[in-house]
PDB file of N, CA and C in Angstrom:
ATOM      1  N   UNK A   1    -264.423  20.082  34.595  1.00  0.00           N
ATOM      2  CA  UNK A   1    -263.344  20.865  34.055  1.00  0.00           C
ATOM      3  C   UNK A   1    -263.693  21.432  32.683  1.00  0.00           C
ATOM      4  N   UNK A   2    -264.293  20.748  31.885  1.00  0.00           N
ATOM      5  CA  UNK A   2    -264.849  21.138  30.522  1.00  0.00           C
ATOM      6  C   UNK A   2    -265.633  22.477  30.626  1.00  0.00           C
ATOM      7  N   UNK A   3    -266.754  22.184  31.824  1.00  0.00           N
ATOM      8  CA  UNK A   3    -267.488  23.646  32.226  1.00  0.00           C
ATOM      9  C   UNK A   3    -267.134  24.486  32.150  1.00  0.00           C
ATOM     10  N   UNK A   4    -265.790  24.314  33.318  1.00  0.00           N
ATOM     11  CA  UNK A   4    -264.814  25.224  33.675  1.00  0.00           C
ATOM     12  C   UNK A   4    -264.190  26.478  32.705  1.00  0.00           C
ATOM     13  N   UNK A   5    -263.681  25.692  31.366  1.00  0.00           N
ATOM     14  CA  UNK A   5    -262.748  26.440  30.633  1.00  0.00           C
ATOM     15  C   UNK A   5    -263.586  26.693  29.532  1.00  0.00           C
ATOM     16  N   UNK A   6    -264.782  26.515  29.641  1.00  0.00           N
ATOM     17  CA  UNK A   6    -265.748  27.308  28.175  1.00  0.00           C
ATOM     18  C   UNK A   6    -265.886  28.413  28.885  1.00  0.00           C
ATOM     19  N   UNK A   7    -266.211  28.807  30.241  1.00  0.00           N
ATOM     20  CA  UNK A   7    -266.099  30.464  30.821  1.00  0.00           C
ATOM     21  C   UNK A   7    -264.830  31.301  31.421  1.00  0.00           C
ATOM     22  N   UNK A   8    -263.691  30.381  31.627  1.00  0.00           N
ATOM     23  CA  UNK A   8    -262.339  31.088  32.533  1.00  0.00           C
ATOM     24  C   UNK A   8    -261.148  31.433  31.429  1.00  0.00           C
ATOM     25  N   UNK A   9    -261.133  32.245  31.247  1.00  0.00           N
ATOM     26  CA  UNK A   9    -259.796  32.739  30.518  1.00  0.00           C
ATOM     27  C   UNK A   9    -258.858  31.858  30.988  1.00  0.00           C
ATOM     28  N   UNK A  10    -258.134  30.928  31.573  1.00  0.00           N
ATOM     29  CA  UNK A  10    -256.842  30.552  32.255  1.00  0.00           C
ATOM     30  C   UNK A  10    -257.544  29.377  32.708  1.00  0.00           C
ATOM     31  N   UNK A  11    -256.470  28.138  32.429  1.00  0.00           N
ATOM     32  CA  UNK A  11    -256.731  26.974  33.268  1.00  0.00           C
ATOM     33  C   UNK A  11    -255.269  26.281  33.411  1.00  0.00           C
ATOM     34  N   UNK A  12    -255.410  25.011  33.876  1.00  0.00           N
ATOM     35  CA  UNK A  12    -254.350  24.395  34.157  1.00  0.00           C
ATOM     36  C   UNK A  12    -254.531  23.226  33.619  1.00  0.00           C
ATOM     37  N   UNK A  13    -253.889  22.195  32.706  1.00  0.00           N
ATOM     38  CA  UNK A  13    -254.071  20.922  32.533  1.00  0.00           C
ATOM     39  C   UNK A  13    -252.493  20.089  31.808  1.00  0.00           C
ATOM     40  N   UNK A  14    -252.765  19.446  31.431  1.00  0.00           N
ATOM     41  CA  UNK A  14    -251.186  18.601  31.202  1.00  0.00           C
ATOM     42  C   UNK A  14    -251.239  18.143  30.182  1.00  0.00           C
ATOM     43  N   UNK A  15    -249.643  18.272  29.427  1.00  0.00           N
ATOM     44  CA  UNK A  15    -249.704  17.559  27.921  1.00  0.00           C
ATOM     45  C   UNK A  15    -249.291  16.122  27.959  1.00  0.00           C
ATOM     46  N   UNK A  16    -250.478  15.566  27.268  1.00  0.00           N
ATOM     47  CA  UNK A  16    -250.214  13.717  27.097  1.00  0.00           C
ATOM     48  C   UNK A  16    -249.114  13.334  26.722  1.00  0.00           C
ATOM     49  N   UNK A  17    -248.547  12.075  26.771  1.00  0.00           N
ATOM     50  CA  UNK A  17    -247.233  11.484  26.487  1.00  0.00           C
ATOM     51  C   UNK A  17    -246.759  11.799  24.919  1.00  0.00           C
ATOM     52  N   UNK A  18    -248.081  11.933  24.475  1.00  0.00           N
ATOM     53  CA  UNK A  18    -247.488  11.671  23.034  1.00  0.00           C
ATOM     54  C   UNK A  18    -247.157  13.571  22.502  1.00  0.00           C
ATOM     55  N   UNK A  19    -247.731  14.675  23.280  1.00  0.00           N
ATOM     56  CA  UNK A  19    -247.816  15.884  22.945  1.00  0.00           C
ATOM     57  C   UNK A  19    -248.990  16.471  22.095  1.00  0.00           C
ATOM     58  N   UNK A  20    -249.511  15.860  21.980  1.00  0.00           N
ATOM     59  CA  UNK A  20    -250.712  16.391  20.873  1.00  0.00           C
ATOM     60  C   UNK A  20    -251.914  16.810  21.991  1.00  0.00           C
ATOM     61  N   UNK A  21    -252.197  16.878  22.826  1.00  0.00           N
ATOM     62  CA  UNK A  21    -253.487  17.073  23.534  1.00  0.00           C
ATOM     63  C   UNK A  21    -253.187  17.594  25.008  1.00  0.00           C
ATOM     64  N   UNK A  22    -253.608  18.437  25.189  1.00  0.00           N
ATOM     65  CA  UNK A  22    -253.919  19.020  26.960  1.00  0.00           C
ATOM     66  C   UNK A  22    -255.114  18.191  27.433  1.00  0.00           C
ATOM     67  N   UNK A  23    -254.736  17.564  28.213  1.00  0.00           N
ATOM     68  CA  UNK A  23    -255.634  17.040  29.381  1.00  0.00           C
ATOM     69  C   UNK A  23    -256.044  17.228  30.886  1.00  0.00           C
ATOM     70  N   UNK A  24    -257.181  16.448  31.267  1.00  0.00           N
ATOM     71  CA  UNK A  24    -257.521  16.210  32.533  1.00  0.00           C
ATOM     72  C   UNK A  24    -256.283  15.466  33.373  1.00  0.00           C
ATOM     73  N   UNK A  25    -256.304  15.405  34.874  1.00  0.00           N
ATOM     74  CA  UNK A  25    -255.122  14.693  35.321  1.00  0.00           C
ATOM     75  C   UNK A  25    -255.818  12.844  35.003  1.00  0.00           C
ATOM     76  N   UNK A  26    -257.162  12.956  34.679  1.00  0.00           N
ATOM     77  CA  UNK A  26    -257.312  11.398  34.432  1.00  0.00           C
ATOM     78  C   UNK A  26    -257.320  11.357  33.026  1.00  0.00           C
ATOM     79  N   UNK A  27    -257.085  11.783  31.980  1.00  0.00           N
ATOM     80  CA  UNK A  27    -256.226  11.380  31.032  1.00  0.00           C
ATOM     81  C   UNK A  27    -257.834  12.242  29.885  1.00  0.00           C
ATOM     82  N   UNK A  28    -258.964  13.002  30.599  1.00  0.00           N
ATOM     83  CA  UNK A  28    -259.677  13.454  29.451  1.00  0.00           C
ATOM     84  C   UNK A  28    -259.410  14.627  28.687  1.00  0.00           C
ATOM     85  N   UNK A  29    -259.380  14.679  27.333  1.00  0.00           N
ATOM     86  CA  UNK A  29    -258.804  15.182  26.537  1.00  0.00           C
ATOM     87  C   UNK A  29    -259.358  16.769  26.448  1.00  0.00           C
ATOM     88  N   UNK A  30    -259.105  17.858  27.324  1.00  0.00           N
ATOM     89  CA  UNK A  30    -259.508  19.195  26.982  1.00  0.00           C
ATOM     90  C   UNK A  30    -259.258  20.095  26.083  1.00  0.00           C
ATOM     91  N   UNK A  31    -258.061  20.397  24.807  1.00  0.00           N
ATOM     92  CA  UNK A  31    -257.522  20.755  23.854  1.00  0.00           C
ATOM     93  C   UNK A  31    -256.328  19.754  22.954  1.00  0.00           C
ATOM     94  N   UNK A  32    -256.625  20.173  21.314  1.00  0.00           N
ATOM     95  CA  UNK A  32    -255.716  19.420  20.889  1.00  0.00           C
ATOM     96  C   UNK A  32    -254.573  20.467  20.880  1.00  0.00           C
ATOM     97  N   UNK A  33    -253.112  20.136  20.916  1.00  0.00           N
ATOM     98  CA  UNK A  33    -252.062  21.020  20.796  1.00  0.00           C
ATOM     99  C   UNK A  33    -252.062  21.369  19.344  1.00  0.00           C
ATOM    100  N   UNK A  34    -251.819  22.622  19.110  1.00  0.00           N
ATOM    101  CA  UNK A  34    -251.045  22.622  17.440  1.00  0.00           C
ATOM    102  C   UNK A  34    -249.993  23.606  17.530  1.00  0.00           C
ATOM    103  N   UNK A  35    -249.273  23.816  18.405  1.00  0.00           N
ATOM    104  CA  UNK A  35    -247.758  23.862  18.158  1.00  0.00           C
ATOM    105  C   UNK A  35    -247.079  24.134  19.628  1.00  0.00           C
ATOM    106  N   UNK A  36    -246.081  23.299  19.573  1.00  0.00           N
ATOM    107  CA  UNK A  36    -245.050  23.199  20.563  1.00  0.00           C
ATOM    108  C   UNK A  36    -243.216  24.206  20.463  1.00  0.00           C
ATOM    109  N   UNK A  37    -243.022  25.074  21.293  1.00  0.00           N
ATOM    110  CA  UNK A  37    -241.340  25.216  21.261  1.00  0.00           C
ATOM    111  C   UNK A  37    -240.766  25.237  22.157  1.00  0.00           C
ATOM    112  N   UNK A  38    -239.954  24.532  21.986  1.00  0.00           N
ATOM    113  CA  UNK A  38    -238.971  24.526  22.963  1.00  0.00           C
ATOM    114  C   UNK A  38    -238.217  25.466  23.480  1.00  0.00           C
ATOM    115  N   UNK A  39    -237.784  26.027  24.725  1.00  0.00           N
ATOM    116  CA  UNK A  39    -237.153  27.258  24.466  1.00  0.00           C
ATOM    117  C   UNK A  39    -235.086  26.489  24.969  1.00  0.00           C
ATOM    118  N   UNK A  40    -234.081  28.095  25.433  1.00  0.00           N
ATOM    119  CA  UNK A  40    -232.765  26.893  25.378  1.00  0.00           C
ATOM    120  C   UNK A  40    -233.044  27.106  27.048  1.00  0.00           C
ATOM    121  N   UNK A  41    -231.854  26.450  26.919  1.00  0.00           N
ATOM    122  CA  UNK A  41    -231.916  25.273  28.446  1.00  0.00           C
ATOM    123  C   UNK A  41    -231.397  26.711  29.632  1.00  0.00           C
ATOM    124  N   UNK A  42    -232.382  26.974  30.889  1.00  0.00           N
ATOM    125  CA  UNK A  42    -231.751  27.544  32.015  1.00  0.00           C
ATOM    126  C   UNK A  42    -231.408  27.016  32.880  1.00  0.00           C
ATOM    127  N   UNK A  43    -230.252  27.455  33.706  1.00  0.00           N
ATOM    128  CA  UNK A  43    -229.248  26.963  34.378  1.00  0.00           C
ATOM    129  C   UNK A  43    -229.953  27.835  36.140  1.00  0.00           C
ATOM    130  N   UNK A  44    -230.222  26.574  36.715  1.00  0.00           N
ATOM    131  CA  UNK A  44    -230.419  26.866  38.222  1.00  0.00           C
ATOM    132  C   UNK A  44    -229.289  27.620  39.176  1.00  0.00           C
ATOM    133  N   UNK A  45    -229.571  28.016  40.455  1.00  0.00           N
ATOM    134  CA  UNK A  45    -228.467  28.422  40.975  1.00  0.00           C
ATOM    135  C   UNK A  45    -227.468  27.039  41.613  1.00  0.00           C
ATOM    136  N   UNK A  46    -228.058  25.940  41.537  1.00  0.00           N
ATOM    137  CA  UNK A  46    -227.891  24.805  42.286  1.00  0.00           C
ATOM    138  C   UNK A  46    -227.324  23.735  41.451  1.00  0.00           C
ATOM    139  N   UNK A  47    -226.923  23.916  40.037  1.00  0.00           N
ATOM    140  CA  UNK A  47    -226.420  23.418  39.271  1.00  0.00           C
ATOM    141  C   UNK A  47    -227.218  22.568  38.104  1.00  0.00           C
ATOM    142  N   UNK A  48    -228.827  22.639  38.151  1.00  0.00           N
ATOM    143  CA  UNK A  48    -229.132  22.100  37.055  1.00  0.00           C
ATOM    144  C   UNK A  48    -229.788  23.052  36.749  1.00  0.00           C
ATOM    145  N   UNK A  49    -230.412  22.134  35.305  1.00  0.00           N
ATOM    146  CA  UNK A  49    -230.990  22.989  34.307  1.00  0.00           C
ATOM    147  C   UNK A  49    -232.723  22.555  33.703  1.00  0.00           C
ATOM    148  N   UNK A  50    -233.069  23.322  33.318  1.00  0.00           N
ATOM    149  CA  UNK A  50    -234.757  23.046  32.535  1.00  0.00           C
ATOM    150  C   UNK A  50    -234.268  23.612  31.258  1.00  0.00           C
ATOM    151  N   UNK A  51    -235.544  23.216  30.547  1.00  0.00           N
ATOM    152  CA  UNK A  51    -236.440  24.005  29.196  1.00  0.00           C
ATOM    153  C   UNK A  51    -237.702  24.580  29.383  1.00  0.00           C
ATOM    154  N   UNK A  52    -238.186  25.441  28.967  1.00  0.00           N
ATOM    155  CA  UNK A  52    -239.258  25.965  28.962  1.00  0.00           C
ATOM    156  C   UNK A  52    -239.951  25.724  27.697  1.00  0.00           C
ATOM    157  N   UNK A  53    -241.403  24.967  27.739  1.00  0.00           N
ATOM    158  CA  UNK A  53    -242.311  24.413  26.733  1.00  0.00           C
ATOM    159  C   UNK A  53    -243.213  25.560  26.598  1.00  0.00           C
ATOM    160  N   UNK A  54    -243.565  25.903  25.290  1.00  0.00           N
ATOM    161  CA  UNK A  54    -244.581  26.806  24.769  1.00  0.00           C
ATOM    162  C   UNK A  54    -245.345  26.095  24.098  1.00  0.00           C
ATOM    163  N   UNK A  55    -247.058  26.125  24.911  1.00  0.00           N
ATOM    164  CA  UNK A  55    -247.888  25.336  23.886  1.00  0.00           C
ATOM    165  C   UNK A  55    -248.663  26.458  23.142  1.00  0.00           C
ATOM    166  N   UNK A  56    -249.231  25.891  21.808  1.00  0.00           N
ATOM    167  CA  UNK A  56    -250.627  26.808  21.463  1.00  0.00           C
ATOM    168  C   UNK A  56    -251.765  25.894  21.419  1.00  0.00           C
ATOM    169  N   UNK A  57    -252.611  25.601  21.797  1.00  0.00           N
ATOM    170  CA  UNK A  57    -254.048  25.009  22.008  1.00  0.00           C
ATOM    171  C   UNK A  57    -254.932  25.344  21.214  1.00  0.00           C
ATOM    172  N   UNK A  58    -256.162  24.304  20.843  1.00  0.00           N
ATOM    173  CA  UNK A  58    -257.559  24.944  20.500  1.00  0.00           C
ATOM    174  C   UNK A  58    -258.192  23.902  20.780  1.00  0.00           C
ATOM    175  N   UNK A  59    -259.503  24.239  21.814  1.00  0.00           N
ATOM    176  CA  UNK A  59    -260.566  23.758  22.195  1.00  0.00           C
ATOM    177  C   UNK A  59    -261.672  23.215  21.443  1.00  0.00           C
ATOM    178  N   UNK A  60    -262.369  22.792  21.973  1.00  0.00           N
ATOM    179  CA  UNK A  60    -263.475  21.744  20.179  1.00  0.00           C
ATOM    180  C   UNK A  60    -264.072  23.002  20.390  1.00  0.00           C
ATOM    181  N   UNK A  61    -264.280  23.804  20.958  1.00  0.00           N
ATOM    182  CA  UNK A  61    -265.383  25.094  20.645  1.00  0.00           C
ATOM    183  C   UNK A  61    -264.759  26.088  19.790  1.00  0.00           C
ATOM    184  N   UNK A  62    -263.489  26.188  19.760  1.00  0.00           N
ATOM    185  CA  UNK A  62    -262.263  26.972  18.385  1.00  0.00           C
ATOM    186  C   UNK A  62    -261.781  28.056  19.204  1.00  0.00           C
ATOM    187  N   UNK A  63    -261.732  27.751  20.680  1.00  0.00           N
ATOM    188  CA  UNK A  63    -261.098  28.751  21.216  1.00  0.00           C
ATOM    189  C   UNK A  63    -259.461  28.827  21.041  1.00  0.00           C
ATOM    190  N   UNK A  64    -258.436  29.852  21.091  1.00  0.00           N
ATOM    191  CA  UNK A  64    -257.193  29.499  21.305  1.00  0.00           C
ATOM    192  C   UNK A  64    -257.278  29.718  22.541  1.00  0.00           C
ATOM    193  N   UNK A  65    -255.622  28.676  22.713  1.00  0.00           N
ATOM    194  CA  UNK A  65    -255.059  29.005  24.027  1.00  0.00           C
ATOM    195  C   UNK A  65    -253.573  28.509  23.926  1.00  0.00           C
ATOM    196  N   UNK A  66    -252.896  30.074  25.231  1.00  0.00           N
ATOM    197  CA  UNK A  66    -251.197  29.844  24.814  1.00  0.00           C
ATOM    198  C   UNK A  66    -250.907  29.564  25.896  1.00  0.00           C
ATOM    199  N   UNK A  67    -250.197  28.667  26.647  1.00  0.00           N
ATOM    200  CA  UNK A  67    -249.154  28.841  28.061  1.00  0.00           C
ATOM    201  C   UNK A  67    -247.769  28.137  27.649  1.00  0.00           C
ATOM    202  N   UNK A  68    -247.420  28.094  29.081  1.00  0.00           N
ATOM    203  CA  UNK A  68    -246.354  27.603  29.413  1.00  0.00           C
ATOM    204  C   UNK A  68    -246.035  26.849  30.603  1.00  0.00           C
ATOM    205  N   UNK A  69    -244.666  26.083  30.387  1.00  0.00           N
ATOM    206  CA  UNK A  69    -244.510  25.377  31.576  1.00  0.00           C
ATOM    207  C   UNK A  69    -242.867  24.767  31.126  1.00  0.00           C
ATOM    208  N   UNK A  70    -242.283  24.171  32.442  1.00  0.00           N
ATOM    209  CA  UNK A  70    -240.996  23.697  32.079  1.00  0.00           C
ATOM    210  C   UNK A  70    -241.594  22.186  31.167  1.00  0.00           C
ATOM    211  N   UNK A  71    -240.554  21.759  30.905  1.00  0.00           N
ATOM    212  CA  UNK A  71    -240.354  20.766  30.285  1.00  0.00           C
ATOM    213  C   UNK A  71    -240.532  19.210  30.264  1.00  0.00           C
ATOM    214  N   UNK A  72    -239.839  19.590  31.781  1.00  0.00           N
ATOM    215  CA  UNK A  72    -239.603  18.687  32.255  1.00  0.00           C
ATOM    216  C   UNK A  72    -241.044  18.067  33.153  1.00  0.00           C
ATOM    217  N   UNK A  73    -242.019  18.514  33.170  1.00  0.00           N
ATOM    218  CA  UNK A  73    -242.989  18.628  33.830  1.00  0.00           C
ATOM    219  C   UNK A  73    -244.155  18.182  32.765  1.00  0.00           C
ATOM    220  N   UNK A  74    -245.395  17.698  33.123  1.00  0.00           N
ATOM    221  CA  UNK A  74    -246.707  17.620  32.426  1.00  0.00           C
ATOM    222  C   UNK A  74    -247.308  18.443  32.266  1.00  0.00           C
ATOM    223  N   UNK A  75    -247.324  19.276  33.251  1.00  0.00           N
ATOM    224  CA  UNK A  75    -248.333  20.180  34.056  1.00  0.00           C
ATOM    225  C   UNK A  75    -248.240  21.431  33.000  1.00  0.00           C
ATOM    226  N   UNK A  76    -249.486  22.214  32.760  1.00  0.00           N
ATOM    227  CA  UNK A  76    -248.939  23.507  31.552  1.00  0.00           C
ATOM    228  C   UNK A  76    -250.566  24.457  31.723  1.00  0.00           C
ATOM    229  N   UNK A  77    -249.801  25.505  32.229  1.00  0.00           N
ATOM    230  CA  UNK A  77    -250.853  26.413  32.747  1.00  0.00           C
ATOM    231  C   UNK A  77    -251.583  27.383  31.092  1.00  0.00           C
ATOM    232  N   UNK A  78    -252.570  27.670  30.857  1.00  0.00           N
ATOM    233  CA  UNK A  78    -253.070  27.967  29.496  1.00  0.00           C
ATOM    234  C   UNK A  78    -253.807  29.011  29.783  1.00  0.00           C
ATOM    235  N   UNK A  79    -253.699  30.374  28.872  1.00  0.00           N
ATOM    236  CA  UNK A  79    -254.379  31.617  29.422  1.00  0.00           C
ATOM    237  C   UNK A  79    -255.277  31.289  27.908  1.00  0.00           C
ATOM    238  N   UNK A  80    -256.393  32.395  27.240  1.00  0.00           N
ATOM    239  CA  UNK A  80    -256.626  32.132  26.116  1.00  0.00           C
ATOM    240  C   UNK A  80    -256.112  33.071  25.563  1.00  0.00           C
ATOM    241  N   UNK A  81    -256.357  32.907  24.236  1.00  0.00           N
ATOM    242  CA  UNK A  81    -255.706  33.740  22.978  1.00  0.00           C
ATOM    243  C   UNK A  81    -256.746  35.066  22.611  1.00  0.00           C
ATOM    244  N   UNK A  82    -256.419  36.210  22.900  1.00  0.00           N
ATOM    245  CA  UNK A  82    -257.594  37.139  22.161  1.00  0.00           C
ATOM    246  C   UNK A  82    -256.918  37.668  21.135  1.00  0.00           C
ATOM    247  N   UNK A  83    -258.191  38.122  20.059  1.00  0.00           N
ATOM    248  CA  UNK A  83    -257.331  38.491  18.783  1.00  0.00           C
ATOM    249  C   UNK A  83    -257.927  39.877  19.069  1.00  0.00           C
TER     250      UNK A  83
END
């Protein structure tokens, strides 16, 4: 996976319990987070609701990277950042 995202614009990985790091699904550390927002709460047609999480990332190589994902979820899809 490390391979992976030094050449693919876009990956997929999950933020650790504590929020500071995007990971592997076995817990290896692919970006540290440096900033999280929360967005407000949407309302399903079915009666519940989410948040939508905005991460910003950077890779030990100093790449950025921005995605998103609900909240409620680990899972957080990451495109990179071009300046």
């Amino acid at each position: 996976m490390r391979e992976q995202i030094r050449t693919d614009i876009r990956f997929t990985g999950y933020v650790n319990s504590a929020g500071t790091h995007i990971t592997t699904w076995t817990g290896g550390e692919l970006a540290k987070v440096t900033g999280v927002q929360r967005g407000r709460p949407r309302y399903t047609p079915t009666g519940g609701y989410y948040r939508m999480r905005h991460v910003t990332a950077r890779t030990p190589d100093g790449r950025r990277w921005s995605g998103r994902g609900s909240d409620a979820y680990d899972v957080i899809n990451l495109r990179e950042v071009r300046s």
